[in-house]
PDB file of N, CA and C in Angstrom:
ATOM      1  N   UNK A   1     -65.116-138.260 124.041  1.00  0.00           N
ATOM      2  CA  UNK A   1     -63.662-138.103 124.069  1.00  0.00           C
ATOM      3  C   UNK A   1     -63.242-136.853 123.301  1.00  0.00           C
ATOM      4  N   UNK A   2     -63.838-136.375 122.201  1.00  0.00           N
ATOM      5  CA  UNK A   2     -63.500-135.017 121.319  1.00  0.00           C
ATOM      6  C   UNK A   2     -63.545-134.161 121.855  1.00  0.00           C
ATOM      7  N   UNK A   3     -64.920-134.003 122.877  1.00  0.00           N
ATOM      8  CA  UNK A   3     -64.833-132.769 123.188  1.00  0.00           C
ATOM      9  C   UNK A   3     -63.626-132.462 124.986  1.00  0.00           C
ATOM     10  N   UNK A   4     -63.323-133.219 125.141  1.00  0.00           N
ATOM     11  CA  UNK A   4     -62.498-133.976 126.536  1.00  0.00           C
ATOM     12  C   UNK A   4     -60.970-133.382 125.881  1.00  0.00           C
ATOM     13  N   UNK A   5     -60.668-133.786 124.718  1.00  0.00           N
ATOM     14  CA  UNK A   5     -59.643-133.806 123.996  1.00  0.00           C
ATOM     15  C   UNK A   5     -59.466-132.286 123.830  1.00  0.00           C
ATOM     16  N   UNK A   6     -60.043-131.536 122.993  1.00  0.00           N
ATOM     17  CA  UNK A   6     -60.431-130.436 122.330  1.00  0.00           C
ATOM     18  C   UNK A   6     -60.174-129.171 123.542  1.00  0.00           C
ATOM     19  N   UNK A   7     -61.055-129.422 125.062  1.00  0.00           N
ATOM     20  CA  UNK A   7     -60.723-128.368 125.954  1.00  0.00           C
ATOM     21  C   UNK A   7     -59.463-128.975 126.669  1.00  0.00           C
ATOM     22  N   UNK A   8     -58.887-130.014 126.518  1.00  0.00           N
ATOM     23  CA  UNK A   8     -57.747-130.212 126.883  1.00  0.00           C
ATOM     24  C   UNK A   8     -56.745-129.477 126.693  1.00  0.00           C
ATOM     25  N   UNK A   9     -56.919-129.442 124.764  1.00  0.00           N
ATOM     26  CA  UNK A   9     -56.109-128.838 124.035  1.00  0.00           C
ATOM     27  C   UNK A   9     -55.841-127.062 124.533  1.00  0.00           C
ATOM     28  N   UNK A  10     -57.177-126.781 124.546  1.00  0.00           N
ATOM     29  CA  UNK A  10     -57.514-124.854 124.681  1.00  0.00           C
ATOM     30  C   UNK A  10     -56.995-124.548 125.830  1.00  0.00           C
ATOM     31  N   UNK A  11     -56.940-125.712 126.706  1.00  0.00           N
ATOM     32  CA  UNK A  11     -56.496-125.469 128.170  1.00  0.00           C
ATOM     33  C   UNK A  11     -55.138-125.677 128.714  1.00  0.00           C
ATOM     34  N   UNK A  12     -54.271-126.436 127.795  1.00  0.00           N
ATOM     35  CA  UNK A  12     -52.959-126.620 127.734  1.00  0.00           C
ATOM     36  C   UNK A  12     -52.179-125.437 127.110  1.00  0.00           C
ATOM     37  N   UNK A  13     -53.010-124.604 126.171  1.00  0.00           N
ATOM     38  CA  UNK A  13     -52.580-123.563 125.553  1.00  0.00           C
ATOM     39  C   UNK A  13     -52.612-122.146 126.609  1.00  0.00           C
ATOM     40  N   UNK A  14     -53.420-122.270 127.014  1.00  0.00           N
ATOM     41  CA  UNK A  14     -53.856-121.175 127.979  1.00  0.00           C
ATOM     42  C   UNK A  14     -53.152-121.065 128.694  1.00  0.00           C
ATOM     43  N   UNK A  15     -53.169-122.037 129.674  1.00  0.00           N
ATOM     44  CA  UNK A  15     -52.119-121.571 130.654  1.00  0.00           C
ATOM     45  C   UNK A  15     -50.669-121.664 130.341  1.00  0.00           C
ATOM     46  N   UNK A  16     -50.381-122.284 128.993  1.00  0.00           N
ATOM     47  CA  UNK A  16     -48.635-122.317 128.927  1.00  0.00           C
ATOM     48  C   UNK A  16     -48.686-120.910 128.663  1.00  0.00           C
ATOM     49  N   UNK A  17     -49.375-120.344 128.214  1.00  0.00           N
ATOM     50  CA  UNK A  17     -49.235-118.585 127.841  1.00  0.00           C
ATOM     51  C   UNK A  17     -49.301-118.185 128.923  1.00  0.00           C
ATOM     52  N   UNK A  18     -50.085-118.397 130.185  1.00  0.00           N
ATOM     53  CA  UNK A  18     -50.433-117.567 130.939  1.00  0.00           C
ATOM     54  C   UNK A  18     -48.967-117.923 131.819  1.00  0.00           C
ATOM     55  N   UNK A  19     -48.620-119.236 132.133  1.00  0.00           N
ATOM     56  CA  UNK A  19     -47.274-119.099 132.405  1.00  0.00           C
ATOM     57  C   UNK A  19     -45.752-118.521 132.049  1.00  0.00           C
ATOM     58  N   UNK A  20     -46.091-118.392 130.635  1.00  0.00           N
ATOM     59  CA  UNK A  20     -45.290-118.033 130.091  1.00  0.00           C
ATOM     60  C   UNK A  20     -44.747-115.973 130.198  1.00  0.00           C
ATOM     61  N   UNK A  21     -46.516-115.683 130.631  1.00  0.00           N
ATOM     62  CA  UNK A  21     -47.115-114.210 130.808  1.00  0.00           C
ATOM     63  C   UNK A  21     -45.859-113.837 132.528  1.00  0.00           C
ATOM     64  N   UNK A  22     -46.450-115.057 133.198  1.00  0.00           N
ATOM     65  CA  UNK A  22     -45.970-114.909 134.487  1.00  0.00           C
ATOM     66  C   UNK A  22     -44.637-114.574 134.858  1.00  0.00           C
ATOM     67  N   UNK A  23     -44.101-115.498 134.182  1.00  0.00           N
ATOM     68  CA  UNK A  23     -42.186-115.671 133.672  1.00  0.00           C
ATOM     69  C   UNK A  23     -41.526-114.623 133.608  1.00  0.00           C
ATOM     70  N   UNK A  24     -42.362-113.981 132.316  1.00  0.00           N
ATOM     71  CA  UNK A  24     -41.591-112.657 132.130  1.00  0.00           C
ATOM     72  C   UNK A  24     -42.112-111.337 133.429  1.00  0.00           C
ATOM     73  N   UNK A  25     -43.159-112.032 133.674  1.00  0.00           N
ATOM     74  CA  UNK A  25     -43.591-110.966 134.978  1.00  0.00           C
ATOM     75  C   UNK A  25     -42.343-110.871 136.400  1.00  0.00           C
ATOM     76  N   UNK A  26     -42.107-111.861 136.334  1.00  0.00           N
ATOM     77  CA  UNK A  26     -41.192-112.015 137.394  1.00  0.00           C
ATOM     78  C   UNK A  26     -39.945-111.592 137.217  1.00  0.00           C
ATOM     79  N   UNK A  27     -39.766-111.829 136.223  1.00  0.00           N
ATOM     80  CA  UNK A  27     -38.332-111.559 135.486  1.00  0.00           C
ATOM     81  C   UNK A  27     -38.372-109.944 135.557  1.00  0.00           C
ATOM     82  N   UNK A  28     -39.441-109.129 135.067  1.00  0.00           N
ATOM     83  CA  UNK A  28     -39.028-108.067 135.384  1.00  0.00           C
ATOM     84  C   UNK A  28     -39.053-107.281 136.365  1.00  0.00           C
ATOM     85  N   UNK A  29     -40.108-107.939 137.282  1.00  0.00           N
ATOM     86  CA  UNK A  29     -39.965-108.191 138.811  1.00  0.00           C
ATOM     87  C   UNK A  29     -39.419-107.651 139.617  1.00  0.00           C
ATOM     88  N   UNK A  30     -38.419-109.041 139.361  1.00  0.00           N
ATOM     89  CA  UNK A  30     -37.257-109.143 140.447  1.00  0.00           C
ATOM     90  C   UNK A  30     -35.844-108.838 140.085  1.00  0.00           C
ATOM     91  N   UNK A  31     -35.619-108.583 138.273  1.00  0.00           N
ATOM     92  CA  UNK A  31     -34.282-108.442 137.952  1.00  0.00           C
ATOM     93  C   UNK A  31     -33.904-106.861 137.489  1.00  0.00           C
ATOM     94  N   UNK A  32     -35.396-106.083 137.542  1.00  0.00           N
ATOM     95  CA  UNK A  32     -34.869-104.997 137.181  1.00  0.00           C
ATOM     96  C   UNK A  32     -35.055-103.883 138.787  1.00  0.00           C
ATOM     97  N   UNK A  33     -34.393-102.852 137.804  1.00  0.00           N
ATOM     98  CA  UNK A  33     -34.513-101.576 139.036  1.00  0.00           C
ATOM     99  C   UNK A  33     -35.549-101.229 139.325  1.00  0.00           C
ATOM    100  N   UNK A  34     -35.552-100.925 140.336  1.00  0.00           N
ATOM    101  CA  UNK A  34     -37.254-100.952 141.674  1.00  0.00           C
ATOM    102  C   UNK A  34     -37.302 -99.259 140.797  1.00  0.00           C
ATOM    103  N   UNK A  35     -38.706 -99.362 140.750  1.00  0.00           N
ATOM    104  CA  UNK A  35     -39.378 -98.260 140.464  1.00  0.00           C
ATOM    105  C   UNK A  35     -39.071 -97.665 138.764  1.00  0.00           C
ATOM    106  N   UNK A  36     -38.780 -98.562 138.127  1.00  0.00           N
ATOM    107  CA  UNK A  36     -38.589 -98.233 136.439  1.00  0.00           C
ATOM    108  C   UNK A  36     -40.075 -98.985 136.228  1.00  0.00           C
ATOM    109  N   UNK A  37     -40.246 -98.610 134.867  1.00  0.00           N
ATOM    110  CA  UNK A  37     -41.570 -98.845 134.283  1.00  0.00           C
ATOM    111  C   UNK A  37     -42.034-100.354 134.059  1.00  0.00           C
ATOM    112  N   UNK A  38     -40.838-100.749 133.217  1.00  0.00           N
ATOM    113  CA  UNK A  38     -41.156-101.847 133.214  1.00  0.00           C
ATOM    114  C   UNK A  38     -40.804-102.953 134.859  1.00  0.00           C
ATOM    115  N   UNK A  39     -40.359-102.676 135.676  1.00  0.00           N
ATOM    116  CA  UNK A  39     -40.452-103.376 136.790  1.00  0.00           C
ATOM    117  C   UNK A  39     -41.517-103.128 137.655  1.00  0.00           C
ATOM    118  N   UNK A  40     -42.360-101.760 137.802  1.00  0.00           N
ATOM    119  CA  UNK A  40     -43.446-101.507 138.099  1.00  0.00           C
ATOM    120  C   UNK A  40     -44.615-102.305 137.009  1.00  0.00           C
ATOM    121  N   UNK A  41     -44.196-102.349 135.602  1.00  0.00           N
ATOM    122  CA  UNK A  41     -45.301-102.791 135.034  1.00  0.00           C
ATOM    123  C   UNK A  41     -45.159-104.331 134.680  1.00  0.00           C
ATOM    124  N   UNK A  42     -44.255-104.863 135.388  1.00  0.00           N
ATOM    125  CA  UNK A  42     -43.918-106.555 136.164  1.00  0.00           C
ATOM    126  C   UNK A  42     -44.498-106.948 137.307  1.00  0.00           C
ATOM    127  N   UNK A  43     -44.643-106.003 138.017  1.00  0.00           N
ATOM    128  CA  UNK A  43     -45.109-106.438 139.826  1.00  0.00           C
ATOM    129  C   UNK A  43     -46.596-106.074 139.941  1.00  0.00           C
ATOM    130  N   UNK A  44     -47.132-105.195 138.717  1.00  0.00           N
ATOM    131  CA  UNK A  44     -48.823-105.432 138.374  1.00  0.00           C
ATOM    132  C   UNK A  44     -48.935-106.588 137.390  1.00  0.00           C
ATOM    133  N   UNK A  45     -48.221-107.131 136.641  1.00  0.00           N
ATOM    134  CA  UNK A  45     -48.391-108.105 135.953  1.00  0.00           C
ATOM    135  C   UNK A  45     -48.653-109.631 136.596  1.00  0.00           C
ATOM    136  N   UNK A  46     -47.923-109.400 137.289  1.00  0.00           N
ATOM    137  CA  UNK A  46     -47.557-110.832 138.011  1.00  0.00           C
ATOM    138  C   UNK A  46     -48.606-111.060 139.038  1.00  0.00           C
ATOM    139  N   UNK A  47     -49.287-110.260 139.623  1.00  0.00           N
ATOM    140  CA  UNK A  47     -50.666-110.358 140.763  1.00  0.00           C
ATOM    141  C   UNK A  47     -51.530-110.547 139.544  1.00  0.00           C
ATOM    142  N   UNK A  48     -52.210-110.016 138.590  1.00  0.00           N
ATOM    143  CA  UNK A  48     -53.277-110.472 138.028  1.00  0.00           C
ATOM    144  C   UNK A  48     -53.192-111.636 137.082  1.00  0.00           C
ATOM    145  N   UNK A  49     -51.796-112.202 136.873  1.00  0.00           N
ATOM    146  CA  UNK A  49     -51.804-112.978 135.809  1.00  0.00           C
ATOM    147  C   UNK A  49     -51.878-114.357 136.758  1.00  0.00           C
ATOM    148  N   UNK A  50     -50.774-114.673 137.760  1.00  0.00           N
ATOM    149  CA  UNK A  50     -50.766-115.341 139.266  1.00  0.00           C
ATOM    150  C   UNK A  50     -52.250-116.117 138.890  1.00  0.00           C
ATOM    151  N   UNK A  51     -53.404-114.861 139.726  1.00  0.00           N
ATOM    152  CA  UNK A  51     -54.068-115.042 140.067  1.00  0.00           C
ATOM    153  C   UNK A  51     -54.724-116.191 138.821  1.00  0.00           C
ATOM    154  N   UNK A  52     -55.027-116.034 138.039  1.00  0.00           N
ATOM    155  CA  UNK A  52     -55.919-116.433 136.874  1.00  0.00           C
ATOM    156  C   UNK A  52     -55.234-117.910 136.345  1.00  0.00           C
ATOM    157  N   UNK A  53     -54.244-117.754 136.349  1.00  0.00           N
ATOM    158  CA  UNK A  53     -53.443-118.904 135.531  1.00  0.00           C
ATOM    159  C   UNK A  53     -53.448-119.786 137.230  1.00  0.00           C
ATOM    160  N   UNK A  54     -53.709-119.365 138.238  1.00  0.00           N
ATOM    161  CA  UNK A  54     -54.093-120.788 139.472  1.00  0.00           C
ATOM    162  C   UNK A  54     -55.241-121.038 138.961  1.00  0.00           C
ATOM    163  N   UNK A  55     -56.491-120.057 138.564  1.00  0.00           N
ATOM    164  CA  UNK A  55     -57.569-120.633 138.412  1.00  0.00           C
ATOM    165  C   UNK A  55     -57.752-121.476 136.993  1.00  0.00           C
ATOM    166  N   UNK A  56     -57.359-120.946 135.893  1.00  0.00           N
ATOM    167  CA  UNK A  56     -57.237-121.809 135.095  1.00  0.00           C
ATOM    168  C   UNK A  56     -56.682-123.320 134.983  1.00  0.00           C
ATOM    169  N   UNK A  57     -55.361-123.133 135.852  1.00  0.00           N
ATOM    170  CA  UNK A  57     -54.489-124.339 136.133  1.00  0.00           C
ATOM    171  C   UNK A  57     -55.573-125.299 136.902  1.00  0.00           C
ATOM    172  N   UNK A  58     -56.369-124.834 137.921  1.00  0.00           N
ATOM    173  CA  UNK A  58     -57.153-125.690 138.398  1.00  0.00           C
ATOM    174  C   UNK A  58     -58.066-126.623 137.686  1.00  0.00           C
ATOM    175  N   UNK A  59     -58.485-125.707 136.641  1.00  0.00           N
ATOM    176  CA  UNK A  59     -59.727-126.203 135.753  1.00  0.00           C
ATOM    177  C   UNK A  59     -58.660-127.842 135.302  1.00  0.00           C
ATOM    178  N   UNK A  60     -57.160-127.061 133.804  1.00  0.00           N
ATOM    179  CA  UNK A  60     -56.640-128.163 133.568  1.00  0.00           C
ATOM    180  C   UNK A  60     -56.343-128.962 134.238  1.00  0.00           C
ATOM    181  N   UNK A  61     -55.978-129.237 135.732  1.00  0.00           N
ATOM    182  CA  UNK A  61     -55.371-130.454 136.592  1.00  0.00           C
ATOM    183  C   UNK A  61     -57.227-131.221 136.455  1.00  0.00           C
ATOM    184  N   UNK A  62     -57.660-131.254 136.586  1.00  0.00           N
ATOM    185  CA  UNK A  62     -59.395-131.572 136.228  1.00  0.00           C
ATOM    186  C   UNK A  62     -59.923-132.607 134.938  1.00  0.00           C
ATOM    187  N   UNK A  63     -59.562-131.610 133.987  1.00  0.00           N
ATOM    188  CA  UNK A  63     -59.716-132.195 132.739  1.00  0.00           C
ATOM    189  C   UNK A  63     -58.763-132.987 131.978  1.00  0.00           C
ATOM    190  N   UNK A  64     -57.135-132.695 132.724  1.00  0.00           N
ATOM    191  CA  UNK A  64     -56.294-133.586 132.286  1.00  0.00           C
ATOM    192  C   UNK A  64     -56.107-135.043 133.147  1.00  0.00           C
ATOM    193  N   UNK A  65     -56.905-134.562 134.415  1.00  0.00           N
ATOM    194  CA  UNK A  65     -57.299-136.295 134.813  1.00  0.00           C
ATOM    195  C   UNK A  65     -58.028-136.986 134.020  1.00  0.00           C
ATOM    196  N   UNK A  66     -59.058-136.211 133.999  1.00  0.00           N
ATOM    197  CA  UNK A  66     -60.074-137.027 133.247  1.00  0.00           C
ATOM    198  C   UNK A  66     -59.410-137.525 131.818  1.00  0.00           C
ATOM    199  N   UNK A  67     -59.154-136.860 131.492  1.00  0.00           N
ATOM    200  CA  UNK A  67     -58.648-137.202 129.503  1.00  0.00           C
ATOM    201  C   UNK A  67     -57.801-138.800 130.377  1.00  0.00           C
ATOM    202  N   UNK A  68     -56.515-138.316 130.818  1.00  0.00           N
ATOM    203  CA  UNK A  68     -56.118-139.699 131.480  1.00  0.00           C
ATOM    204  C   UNK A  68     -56.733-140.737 131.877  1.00  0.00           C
ATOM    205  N   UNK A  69     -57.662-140.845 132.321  1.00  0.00           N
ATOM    206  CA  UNK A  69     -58.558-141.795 133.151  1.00  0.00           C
ATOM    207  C   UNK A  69     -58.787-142.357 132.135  1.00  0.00           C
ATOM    208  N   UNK A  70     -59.574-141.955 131.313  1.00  0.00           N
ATOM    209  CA  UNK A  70     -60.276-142.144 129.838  1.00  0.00           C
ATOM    210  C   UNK A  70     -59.495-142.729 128.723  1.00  0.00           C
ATOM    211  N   UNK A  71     -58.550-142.242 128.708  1.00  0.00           N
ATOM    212  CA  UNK A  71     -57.144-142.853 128.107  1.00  0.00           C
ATOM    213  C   UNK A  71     -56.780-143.736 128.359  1.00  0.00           C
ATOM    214  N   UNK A  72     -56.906-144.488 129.405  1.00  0.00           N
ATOM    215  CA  UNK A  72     -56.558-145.234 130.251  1.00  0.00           C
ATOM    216  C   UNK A  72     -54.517-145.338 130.577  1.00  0.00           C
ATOM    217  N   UNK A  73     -53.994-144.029 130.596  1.00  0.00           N
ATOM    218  CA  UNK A  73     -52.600-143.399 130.725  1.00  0.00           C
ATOM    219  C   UNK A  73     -52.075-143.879 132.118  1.00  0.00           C
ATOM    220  N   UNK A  74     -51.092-144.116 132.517  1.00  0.00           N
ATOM    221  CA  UNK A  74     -50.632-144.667 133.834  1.00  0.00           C
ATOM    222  C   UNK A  74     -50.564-143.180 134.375  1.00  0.00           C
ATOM    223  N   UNK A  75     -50.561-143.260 135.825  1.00  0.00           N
ATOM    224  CA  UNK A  75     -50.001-142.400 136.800  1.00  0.00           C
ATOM    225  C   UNK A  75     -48.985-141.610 136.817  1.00  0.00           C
ATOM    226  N   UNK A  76     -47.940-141.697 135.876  1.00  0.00           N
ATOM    227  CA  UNK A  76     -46.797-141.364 135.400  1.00  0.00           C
ATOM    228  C   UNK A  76     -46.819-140.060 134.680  1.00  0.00           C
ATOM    229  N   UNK A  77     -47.807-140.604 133.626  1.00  0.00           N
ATOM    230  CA  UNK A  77     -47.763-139.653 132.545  1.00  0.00           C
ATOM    231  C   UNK A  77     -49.148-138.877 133.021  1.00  0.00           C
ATOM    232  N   UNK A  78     -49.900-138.877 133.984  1.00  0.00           N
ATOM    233  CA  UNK A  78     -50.808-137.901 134.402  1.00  0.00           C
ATOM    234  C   UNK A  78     -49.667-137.274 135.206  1.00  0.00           C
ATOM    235  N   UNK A  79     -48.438-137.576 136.105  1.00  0.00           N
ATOM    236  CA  UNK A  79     -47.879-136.421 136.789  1.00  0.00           C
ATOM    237  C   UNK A  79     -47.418-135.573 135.522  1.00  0.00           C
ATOM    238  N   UNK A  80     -46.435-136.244 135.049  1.00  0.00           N
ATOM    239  CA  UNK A  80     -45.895-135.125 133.770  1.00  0.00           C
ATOM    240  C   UNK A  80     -46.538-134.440 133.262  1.00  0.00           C
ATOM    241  N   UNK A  81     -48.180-134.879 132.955  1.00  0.00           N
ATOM    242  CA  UNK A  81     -48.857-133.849 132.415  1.00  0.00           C
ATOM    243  C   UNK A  81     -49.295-132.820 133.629  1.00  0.00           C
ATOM    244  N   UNK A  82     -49.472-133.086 134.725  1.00  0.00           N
ATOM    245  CA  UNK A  82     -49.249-132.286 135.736  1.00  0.00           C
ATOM    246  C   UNK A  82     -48.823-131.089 135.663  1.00  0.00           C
ATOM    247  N   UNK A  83     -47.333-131.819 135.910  1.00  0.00           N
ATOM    248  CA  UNK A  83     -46.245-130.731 135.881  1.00  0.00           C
ATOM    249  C   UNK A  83     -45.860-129.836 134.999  1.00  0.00           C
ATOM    250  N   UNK A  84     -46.114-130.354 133.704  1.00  0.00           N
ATOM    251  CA  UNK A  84     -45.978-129.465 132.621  1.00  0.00           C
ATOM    252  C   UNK A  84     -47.002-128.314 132.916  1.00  0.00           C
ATOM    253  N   UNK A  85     -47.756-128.164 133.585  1.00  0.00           N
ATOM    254  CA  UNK A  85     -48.446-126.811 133.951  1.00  0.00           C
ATOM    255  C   UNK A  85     -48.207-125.867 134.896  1.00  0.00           C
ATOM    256  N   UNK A  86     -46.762-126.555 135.431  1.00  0.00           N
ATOM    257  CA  UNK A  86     -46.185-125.323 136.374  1.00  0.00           C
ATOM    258  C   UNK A  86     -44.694-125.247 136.252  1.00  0.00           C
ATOM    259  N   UNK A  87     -44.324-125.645 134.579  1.00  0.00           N
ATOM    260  CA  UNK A  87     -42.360-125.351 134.439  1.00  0.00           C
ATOM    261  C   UNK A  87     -42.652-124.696 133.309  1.00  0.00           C
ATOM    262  N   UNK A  88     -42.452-123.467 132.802  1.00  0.00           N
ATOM    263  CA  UNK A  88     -42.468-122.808 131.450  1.00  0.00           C
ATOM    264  C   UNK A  88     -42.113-123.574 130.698  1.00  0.00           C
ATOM    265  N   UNK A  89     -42.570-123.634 129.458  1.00  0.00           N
ATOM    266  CA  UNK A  89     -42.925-124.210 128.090  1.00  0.00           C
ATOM    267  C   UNK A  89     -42.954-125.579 128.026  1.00  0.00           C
ATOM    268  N   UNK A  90     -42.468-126.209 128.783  1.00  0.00           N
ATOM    269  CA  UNK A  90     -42.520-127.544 129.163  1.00  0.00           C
ATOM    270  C   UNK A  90     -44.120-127.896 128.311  1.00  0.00           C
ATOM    271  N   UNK A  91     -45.282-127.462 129.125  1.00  0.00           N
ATOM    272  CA  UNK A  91     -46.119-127.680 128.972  1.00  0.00           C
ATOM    273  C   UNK A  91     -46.615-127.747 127.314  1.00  0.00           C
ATOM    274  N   UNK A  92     -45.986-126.936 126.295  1.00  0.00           N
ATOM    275  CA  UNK A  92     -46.241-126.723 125.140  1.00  0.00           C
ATOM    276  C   UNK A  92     -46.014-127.892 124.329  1.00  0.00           C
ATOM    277  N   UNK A  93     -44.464-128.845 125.167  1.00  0.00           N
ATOM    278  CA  UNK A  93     -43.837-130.071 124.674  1.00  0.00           C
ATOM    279  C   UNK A  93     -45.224-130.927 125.008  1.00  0.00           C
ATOM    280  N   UNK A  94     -45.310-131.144 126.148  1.00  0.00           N
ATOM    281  CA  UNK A  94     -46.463-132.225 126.826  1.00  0.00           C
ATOM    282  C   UNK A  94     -47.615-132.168 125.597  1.00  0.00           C
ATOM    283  N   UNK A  95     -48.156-130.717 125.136  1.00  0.00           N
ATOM    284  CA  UNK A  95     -49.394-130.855 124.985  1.00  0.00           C
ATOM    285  C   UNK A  95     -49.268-131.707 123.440  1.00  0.00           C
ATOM    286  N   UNK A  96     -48.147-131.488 122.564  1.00  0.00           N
ATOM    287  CA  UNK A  96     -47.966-131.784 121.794  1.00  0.00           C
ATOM    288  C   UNK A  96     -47.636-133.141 121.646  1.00  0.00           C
ATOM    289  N   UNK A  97     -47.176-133.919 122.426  1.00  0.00           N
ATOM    290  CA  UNK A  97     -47.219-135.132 123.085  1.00  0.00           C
ATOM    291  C   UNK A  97     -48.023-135.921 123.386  1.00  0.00           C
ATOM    292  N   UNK A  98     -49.248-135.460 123.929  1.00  0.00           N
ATOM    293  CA  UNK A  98     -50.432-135.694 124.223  1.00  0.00           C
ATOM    294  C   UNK A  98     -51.088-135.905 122.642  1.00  0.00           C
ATOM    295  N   UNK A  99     -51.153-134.452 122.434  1.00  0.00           N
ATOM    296  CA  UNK A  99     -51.979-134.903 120.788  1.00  0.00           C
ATOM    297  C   UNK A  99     -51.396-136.047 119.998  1.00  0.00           C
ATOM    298  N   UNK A 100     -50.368-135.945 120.147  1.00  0.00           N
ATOM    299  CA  UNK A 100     -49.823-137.258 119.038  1.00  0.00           C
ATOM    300  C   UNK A 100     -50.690-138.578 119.525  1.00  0.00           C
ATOM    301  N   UNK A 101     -50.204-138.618 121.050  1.00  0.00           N
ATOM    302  CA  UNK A 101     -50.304-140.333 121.304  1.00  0.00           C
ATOM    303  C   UNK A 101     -52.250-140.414 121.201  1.00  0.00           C
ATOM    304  N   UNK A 102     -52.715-139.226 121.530  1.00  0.00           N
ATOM    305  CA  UNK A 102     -54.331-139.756 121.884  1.00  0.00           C
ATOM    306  C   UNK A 102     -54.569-139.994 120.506  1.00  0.00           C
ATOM    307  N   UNK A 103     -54.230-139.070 119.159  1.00  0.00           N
ATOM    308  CA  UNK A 103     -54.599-139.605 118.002  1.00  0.00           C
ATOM    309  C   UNK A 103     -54.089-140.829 117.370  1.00  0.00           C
ATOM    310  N   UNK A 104     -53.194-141.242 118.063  1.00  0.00           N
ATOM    311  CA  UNK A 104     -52.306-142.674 117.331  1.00  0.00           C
ATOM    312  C   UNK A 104     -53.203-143.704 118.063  1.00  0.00           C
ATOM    313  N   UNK A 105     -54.220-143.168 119.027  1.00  0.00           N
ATOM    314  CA  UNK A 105     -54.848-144.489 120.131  1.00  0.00           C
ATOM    315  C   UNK A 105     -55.749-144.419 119.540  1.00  0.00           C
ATOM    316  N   UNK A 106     -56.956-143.218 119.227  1.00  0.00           N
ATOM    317  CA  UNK A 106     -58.092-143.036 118.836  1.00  0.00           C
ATOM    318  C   UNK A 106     -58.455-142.236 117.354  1.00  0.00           C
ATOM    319  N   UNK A 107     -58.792-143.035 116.519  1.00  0.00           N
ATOM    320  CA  UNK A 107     -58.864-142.913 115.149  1.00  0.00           C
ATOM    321  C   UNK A 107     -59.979-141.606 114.923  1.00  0.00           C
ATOM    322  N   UNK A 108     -60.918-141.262 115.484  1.00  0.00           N
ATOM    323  CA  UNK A 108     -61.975-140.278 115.596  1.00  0.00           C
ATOM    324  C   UNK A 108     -61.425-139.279 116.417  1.00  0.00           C
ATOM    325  N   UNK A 109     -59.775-139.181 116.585  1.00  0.00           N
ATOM    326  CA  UNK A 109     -59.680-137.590 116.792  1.00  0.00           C
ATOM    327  C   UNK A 109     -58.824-137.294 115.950  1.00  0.00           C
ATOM    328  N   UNK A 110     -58.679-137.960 115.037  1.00  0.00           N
ATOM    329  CA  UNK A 110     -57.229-137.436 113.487  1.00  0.00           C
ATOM    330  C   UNK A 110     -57.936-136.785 112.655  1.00  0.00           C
TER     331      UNK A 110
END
């Protein structure tokens, strides 16, 4: 369960950054003037970061079943933890959420 717990943790972190990376990618994207620096250096941001934070996201939808399963967590709270990996910062609330309740269940991860 520690080590289940532990890349849970690294992996909830990761991609809320990498979402968080994305956010502002878009933002400068789509809200600034075409061909300024930073909107050019938004529309390279957003293809390589995209890309990585699906693959990462894949890994967490994976390991946050499993932690669930293991947990024995209803269906509920595996979507939310879901979802918290594709609404900005959301996910930062969840993960912190997560740590609380798995250590209030399991005495060998406090």
């Amino acid at each position: 369960m520690r080590n289940l717990f532990l890349t849970y943790r690294a992996l909830a972190l990761v991609v809320g950054v990498l979402l968080l990376a994305l956010t502002v990618g878009m933002v400068f994207k789509s809200a600034l003037t075409e061909g300024t620096d930073l909107q050019t250096f938004g529309d390279s941001l957003t293809g390589t970061v995209a890309l990585i934070h699906g693959w990462v996201y894949i890994v967490y939808v994976v390991v946050a079943f499993l932690l669930s399963r293991r947990a024995g967590w209803s269906l509920g709270y595996l979507v939310l933890m879901l979802l918290a990996g594709l609404i900005p910062v959301l996910i930062f609330w969840v993960e912190h959420n997560v740590v609380t309740r798995l250590r209030a269940e399991h005495a060998e991860l406090r």
